[in-house]
C-alpha atoms as a PDB file:
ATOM      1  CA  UNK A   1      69.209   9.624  75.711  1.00  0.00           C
ATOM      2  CA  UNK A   2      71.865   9.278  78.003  1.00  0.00           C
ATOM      3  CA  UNK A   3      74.435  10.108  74.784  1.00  0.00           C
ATOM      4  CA  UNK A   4      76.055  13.525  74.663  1.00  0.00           C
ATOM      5  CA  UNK A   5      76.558  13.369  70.655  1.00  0.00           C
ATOM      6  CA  UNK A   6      74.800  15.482  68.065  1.00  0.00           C
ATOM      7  CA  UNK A   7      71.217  14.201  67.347  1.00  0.00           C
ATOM      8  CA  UNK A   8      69.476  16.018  64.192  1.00  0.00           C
ATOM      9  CA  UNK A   9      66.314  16.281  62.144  1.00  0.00           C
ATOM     10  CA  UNK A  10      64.724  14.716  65.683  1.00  0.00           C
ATOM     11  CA  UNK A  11      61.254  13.416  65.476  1.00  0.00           C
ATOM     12  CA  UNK A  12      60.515  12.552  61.435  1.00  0.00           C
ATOM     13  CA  UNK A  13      57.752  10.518  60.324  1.00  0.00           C
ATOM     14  CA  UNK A  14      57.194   6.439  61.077  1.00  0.00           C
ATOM     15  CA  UNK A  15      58.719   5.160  57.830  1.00  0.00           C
ATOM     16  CA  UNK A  16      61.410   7.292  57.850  1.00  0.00           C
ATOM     17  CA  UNK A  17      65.538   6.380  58.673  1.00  0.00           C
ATOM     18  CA  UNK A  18      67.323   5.921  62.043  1.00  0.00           C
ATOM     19  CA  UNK A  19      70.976   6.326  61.624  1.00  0.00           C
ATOM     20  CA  UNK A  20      73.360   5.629  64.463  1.00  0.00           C
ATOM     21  CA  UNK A  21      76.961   6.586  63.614  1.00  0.00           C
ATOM     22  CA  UNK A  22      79.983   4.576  66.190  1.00  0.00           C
ATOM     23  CA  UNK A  23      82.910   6.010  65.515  1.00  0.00           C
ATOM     24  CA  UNK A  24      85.422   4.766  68.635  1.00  0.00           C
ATOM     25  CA  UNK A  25      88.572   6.138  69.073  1.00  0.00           C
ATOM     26  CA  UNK A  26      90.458   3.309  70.827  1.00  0.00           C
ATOM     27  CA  UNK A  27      92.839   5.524  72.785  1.00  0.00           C
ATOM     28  CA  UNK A  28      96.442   6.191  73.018  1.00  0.00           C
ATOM     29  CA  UNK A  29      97.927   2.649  73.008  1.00  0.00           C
ATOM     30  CA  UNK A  30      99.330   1.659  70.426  1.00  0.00           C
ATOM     31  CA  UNK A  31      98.084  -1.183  68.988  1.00  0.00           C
ATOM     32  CA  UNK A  32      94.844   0.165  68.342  1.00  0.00           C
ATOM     33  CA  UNK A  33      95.911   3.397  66.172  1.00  0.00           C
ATOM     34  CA  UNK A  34      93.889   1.844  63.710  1.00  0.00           C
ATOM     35  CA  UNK A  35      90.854   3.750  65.034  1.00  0.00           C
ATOM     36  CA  UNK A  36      92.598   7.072  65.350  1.00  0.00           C
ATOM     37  CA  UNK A  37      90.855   8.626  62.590  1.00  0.00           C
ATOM     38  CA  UNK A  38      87.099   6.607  63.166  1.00  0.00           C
ATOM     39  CA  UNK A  39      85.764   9.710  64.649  1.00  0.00           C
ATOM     40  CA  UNK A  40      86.016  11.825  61.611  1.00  0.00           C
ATOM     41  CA  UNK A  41      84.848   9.358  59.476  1.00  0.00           C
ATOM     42  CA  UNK A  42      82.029   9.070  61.872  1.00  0.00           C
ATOM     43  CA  UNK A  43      81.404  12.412  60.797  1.00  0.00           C
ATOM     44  CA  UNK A  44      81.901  12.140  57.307  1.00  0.00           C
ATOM     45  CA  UNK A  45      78.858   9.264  56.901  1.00  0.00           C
ATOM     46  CA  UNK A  46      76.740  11.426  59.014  1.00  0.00           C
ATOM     47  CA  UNK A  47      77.025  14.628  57.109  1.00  0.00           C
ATOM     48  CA  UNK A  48      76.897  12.453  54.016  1.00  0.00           C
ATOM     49  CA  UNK A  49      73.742   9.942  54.422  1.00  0.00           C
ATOM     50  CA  UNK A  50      70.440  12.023  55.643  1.00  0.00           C
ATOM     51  CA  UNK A  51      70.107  14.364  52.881  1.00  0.00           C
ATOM     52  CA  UNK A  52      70.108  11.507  50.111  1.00  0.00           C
ATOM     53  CA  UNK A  53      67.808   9.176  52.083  1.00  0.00           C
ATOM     54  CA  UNK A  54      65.183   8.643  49.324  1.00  0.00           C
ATOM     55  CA  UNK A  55      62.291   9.624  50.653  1.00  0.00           C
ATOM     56  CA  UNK A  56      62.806  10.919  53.678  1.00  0.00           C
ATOM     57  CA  UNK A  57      66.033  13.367  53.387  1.00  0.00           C
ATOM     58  CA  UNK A  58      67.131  15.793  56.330  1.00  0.00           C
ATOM     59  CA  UNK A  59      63.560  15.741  58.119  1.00  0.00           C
ATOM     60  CA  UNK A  60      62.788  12.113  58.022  1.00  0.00           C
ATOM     61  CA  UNK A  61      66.023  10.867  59.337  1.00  0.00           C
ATOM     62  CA  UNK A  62      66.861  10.671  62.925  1.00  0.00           C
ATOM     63  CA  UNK A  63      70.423  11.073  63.649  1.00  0.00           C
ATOM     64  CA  UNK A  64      72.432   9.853  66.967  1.00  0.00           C
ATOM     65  CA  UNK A  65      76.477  10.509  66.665  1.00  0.00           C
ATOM     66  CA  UNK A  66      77.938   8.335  69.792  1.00  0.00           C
ATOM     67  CA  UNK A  67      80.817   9.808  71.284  1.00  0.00           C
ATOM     68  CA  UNK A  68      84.459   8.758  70.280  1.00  0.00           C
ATOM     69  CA  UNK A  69      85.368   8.374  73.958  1.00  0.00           C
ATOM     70  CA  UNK A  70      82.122   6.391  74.684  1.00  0.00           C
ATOM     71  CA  UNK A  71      82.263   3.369  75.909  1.00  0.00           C
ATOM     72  CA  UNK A  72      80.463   0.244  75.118  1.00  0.00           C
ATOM     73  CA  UNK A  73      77.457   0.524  77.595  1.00  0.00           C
ATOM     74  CA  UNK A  74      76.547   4.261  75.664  1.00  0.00           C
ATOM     75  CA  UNK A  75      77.144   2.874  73.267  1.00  0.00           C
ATOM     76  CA  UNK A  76      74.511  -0.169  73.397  1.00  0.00           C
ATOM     77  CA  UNK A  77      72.414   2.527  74.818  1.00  0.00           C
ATOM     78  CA  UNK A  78      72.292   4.744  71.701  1.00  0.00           C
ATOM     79  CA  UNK A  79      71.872   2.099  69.224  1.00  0.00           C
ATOM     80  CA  UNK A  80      68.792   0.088  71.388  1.00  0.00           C
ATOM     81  CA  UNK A  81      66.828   3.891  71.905  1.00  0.00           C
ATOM     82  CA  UNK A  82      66.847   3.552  68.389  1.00  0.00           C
ATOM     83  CA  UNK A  83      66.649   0.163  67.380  1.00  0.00           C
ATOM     84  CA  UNK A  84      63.350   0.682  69.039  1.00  0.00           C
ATOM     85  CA  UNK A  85      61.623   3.779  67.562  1.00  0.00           C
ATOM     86  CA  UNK A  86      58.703   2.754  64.720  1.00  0.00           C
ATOM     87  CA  UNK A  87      60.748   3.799  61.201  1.00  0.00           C
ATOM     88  CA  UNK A  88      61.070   2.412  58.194  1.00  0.00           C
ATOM     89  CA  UNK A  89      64.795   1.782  58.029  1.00  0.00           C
ATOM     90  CA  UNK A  90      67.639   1.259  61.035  1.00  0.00           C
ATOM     91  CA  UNK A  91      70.716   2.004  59.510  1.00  0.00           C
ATOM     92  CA  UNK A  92      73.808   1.445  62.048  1.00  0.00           C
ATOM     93  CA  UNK A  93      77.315   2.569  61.491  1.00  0.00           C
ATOM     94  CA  UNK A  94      80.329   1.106  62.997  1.00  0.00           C
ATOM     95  CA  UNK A  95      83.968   2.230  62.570  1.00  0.00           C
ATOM     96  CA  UNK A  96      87.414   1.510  64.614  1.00  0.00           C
ATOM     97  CA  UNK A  97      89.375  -1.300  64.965  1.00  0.00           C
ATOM     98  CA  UNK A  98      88.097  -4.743  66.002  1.00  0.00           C
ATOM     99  CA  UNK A  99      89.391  -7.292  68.411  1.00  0.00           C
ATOM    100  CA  UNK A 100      89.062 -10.568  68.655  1.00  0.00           C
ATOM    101  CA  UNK A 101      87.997 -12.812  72.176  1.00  0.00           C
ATOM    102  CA  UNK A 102      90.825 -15.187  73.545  1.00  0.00           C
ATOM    103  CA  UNK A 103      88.824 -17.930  71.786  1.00  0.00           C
ATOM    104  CA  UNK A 104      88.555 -16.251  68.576  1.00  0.00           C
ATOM    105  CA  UNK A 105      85.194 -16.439  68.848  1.00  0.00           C
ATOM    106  CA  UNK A 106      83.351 -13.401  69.218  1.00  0.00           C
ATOM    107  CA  UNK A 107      84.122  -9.933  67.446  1.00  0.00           C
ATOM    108  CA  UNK A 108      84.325  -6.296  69.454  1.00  0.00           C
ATOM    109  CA  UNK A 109      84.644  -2.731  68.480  1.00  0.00           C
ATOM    110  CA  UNK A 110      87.421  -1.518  70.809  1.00  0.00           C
ATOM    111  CA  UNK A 111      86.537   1.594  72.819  1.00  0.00           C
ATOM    112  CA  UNK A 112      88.764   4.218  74.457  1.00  0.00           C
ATOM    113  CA  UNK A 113      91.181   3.552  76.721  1.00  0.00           C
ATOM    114  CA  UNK A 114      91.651  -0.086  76.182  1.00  0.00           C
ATOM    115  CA  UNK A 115      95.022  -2.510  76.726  1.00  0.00           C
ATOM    116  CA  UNK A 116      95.425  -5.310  75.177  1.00  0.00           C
ATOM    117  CA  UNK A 117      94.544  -7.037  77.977  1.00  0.00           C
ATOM    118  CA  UNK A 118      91.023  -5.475  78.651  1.00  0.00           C
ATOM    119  CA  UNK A 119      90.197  -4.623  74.920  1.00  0.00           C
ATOM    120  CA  UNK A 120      87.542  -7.236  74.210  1.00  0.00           C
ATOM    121  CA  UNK A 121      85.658  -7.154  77.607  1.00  0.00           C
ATOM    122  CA  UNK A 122      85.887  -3.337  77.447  1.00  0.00           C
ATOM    123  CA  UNK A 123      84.551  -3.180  73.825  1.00  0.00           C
ATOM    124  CA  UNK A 124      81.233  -2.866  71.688  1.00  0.00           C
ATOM    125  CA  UNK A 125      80.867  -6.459  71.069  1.00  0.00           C
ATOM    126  CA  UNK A 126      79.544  -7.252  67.550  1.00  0.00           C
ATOM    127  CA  UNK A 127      76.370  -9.709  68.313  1.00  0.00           C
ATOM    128  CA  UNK A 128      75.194  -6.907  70.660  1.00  0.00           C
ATOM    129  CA  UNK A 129      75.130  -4.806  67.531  1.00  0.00           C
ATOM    130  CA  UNK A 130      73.224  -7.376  65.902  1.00  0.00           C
ATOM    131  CA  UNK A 131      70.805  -8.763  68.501  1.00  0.00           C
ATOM    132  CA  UNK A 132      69.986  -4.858  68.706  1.00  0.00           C
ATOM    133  CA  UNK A 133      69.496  -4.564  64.907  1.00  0.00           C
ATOM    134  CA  UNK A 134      67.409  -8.281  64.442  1.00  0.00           C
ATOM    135  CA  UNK A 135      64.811  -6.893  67.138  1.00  0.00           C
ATOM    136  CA  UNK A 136      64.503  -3.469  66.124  1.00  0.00           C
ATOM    137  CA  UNK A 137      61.086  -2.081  65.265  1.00  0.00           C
ATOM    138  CA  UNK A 138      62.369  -0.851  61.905  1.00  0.00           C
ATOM    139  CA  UNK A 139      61.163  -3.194  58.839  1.00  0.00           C
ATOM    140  CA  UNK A 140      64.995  -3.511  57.263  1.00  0.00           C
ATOM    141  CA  UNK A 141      67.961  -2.435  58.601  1.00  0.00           C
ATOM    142  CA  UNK A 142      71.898  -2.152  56.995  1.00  0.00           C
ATOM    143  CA  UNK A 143      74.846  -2.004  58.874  1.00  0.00           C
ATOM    144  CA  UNK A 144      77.871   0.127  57.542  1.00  0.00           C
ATOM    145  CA  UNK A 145      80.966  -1.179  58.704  1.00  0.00           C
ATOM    146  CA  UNK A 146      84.644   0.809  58.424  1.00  0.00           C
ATOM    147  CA  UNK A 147      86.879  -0.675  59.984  1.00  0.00           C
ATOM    148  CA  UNK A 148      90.637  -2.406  60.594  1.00  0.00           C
ATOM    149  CA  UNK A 149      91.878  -5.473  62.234  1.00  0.00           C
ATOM    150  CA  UNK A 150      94.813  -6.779  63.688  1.00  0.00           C
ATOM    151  CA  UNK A 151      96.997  -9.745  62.485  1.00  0.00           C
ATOM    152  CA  UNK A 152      95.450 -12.482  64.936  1.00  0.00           C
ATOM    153  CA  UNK A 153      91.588 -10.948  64.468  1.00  0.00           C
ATOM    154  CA  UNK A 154      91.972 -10.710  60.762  1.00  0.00           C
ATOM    155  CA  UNK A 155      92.825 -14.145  60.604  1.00  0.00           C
ATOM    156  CA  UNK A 156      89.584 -15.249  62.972  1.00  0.00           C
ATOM    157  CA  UNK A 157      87.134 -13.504  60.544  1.00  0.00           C
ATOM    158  CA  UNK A 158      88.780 -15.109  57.446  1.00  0.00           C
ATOM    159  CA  UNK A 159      91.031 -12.774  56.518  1.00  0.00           C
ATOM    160  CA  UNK A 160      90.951 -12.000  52.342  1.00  0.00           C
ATOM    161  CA  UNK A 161      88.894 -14.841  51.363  1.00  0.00           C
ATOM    162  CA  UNK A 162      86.283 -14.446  54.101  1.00  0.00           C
ATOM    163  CA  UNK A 163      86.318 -18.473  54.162  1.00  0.00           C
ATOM    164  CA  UNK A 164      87.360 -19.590  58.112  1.00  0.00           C
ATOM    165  CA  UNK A 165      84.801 -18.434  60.381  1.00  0.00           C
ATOM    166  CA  UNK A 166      83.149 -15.430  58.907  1.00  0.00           C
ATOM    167  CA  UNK A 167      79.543 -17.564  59.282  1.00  0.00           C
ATOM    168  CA  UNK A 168      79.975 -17.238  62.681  1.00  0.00           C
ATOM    169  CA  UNK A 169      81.812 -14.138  63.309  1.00  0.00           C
ATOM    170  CA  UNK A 170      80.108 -11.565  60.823  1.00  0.00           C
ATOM    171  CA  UNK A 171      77.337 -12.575  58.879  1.00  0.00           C
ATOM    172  CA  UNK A 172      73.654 -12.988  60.201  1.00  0.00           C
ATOM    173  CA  UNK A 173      70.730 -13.711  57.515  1.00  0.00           C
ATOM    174  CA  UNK A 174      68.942 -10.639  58.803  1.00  0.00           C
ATOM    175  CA  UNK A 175      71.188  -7.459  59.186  1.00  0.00           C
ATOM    176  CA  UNK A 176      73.005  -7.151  55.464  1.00  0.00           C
ATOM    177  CA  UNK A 177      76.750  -5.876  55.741  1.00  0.00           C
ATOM    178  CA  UNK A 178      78.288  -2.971  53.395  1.00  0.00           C
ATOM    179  CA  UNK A 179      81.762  -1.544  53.881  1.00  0.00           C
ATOM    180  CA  UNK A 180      85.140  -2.730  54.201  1.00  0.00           C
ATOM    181  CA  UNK A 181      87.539  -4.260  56.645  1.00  0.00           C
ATOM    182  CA  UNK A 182      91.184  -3.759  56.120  1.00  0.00           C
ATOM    183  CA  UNK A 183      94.426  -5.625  57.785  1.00  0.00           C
ATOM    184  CA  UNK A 184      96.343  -3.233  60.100  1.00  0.00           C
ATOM    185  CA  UNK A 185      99.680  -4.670  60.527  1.00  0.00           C
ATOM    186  CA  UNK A 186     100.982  -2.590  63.703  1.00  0.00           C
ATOM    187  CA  UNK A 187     104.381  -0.686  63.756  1.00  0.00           C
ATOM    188  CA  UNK A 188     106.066   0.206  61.214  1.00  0.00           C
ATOM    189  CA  UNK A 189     103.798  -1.595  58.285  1.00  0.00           C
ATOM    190  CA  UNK A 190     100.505  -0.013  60.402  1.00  0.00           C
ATOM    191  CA  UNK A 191     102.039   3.515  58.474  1.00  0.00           C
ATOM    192  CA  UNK A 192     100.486   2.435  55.193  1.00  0.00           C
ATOM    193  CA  UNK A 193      97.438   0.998  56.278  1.00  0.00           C
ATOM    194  CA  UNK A 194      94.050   2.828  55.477  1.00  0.00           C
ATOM    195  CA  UNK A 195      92.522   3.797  58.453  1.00  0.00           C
ATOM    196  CA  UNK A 196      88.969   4.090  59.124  1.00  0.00           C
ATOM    197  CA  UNK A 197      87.845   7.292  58.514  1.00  0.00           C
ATOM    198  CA  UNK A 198      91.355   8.547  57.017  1.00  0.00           C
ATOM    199  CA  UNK A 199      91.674   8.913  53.508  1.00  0.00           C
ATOM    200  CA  UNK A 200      91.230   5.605  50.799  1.00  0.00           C
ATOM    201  CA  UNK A 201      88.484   3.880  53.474  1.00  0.00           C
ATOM    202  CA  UNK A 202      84.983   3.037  52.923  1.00  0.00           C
ATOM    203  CA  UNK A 203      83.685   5.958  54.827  1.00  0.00           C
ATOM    204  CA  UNK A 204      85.957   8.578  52.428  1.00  0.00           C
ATOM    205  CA  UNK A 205      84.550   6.530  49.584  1.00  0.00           C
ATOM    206  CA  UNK A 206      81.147   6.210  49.897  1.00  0.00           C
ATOM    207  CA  UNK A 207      80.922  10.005  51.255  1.00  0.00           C
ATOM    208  CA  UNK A 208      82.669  11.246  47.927  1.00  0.00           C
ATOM    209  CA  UNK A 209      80.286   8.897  45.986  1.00  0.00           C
ATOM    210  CA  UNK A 210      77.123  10.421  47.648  1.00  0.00           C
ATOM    211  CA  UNK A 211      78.276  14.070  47.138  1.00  0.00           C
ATOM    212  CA  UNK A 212      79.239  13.326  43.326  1.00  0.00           C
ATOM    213  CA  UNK A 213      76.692  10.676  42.573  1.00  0.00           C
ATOM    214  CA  UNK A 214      76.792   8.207  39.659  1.00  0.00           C
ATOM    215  CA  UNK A 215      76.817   9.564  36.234  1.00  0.00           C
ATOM    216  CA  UNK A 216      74.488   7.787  34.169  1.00  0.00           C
ATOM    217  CA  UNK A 217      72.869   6.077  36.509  1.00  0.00           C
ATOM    218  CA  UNK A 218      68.521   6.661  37.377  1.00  0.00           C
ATOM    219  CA  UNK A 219      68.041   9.192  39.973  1.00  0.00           C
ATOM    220  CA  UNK A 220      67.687   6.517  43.074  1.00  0.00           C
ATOM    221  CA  UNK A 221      69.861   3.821  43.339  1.00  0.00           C
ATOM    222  CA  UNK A 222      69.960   0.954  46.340  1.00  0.00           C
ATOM    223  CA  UNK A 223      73.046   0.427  48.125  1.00  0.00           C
ATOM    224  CA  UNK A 224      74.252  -2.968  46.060  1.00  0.00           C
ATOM    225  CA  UNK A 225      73.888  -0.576  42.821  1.00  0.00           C
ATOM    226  CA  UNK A 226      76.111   1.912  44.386  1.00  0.00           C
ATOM    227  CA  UNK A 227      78.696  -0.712  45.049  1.00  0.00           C
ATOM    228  CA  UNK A 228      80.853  -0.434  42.094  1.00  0.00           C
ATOM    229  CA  UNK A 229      81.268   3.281  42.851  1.00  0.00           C
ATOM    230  CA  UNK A 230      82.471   2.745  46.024  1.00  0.00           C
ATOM    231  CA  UNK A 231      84.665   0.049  44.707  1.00  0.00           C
ATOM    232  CA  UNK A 232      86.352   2.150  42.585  1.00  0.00           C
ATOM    233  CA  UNK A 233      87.040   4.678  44.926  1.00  0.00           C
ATOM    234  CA  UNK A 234      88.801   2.636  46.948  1.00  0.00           C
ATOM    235  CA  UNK A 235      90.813   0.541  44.307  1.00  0.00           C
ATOM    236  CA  UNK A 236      93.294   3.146  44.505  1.00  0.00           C
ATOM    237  CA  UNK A 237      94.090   3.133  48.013  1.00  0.00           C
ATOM    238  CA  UNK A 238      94.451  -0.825  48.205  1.00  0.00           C
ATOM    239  CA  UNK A 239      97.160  -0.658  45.430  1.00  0.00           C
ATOM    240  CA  UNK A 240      98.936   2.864  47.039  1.00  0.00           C
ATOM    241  CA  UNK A 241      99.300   0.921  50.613  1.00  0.00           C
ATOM    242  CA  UNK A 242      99.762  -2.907  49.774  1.00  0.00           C
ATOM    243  CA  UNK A 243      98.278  -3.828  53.021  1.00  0.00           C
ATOM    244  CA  UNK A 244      95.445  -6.549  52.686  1.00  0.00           C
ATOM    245  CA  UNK A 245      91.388  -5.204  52.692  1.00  0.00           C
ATOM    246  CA  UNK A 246      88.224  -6.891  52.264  1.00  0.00           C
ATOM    247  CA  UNK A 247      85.073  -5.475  50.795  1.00  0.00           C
ATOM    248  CA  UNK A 248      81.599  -6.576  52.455  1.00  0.00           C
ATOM    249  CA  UNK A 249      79.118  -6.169  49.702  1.00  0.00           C
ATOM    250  CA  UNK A 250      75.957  -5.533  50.345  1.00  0.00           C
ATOM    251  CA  UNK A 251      73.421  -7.798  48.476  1.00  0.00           C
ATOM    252  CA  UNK A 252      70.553  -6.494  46.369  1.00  0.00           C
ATOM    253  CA  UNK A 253      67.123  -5.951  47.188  1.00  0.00           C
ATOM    254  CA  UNK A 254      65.367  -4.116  49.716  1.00  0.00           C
ATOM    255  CA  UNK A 255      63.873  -0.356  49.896  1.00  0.00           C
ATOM    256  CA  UNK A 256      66.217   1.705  51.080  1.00  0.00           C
ATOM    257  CA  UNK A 257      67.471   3.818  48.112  1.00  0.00           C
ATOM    258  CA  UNK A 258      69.275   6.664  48.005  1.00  0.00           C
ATOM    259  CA  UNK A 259      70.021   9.483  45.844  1.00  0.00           C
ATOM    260  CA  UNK A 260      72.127  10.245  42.735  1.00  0.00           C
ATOM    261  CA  UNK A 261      73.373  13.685  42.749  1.00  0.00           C
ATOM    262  CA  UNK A 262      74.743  13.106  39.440  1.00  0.00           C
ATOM    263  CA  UNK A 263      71.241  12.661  38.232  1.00  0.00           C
ATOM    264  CA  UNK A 264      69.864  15.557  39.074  1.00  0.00           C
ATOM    265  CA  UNK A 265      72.752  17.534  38.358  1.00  0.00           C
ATOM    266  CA  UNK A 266      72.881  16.263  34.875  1.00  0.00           C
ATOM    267  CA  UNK A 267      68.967  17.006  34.501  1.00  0.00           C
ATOM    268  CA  UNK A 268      69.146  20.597  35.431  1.00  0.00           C
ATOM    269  CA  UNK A 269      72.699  21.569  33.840  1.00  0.00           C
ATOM    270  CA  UNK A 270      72.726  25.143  33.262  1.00  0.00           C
ATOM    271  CA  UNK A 271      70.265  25.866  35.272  1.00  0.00           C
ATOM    272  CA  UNK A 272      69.507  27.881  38.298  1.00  0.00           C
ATOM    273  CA  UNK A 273      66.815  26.799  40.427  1.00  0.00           C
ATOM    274  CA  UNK A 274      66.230  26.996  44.089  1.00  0.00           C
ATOM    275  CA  UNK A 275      66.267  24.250  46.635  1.00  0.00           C
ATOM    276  CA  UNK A 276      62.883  24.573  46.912  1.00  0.00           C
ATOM    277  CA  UNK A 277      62.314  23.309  43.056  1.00  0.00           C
ATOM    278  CA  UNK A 278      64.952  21.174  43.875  1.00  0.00           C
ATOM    279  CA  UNK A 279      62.838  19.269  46.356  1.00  0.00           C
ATOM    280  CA  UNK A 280      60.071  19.246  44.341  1.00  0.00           C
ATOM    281  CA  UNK A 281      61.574  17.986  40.990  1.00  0.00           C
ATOM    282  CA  UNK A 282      63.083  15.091  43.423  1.00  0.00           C
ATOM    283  CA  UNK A 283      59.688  14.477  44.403  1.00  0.00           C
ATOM    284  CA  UNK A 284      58.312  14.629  40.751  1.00  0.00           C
ATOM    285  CA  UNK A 285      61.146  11.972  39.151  1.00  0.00           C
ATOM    286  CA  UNK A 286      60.606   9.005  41.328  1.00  0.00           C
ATOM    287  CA  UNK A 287      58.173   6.982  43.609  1.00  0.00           C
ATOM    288  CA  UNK A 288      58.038   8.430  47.182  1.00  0.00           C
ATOM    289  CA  UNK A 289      57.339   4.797  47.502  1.00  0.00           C
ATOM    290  CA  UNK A 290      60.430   2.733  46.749  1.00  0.00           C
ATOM    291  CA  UNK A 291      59.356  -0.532  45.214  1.00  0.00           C
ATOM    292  CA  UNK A 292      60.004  -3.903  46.788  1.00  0.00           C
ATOM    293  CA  UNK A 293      62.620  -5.803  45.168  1.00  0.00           C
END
């Protein structure tokens, strides 16, 4: 496909997930070190995601890891390849550090080897992301977003409160956000900042929640359930650095759900089975057909 990143679990079955994991290193300058660690969280989400797709796991989920180097056009290339295969599910993740147009009008991922004066026109601009995602063959689609922003961008998307310009900049009806989006101050301040990817962001997080599951919770839970989980993962690292974050909550509804470790775990304590059984008592405790909100 044009992409020289790891694609898994290839072909799967229509109804099944297509992930596509951005995770864009912006380079050595400076002012973008907020996406030094995007690449390994890149990782991180897609390690964590395919095997507790509901009902598709490892063999139903097609995966396409973009480059860190990439740059944009790859990286629109990856994400419309799969934006048009027939699955159930197009789930996109994005992670690095996002600029801002002149204008403050329109949002981009910055790629490697951007300046501050080429950053924008150089980057993965956002409502390519989500033109992609709206027209997709898929029946619902999520996007996962990790990422950082500088002063003057963090203040065009609404900064804290999410009220000036988020409408415009972030949100569209049709492609439901989860994640987070954290201030990164630059120099010296930049130090204590959670970077994508690095330890205390939403792709840490929501990896350690997958791989641990939710205690007490039913065996498949959607996204908006898994939420508070998340949350509390990263409560600690907004109070260790100080530095400003806001959470984009996905809403509920929908059929993509994924599973609870923690479940399963709790179900079959003591025992020793095989993942074989495994599979099948997955297959045995809930609908291989999620129900519709």
């Amino acid at each position: 496909m044009g992409v020289t990143g790891r694609e898994a679990a290839a072909t799967g079955p229509v109804g099944g997930v297509d992930l596509v994991v951005i995770g864009a290193n912006g380079g050595p300058e400076r002012s973008y070190g907020g996406s030094a660690q995007a690449a390994y969280g890149a990782q991180v989400l897609a390690q964590a995601l395919p095997p507790v797709c509901f009902d598709t796991g490892n063999r139903g989920c097609r995966v396409t890891v973009v480059p860190p180097e990439a740059d944009a056009n790859a990286m629109l290339t990856a994400l419309r390849e799969a934006a048009r295969q027939e699955s159930r599910w197009l789930v996109v993740c994005l992670l690095g550090q996002l600029v801002v147009d002149p204008r403050g009008r329109r949002l981009a991922l910055v790629t490697g080897g951007s300046t501050p004066e080429n950053a924008y026109r150089r980057g993965l601009a956002w409502d390519w992301v989500v033109s992609c995602m709206v027209h997709g063959a898929q029946e619902e689609v999520l996007l996962l977003v990790d990422a950082v922003a500088a002063p003057e961008t963090w203040a065009a998307i609404g900064g804290l409160d999410g009220e000036q310009g988020v409408a415009e900049l972030l949100v569209h009806s049709r492609v439901p956000l989860w994640g987070r989006i954290g201030l990164y101050p630059g120099g010296r301040r930049g130090r204590s900042a959670v970077l994508p990817g690095g330890e205390g962001s939403f792709s840490w997080a929501l990896g350690r929640v997958l791989e641990r599951g939710v205690p007490a919770a039913p065996p498949a839970l959607a996204p908006a359930e898994l939420q508070p989980a998340v949350a509390a993962e990263l409560a600690w690292g907004e109070l260790a650095s100080g530095v400003e974050a806001r959470l984009l909550v996905p809403p509920s509804g929908g059929r993509l759900l994924l599973r609870n470790r923690a479940a399963v775990r709790g179900a079959l304590a003591g025992l020793s089975v095989s993942e074989e059984l495994l599979a099948v008592l997955w297959r045995e405790s809930a609908p291989t057909d999620p129900p519709s909100a």
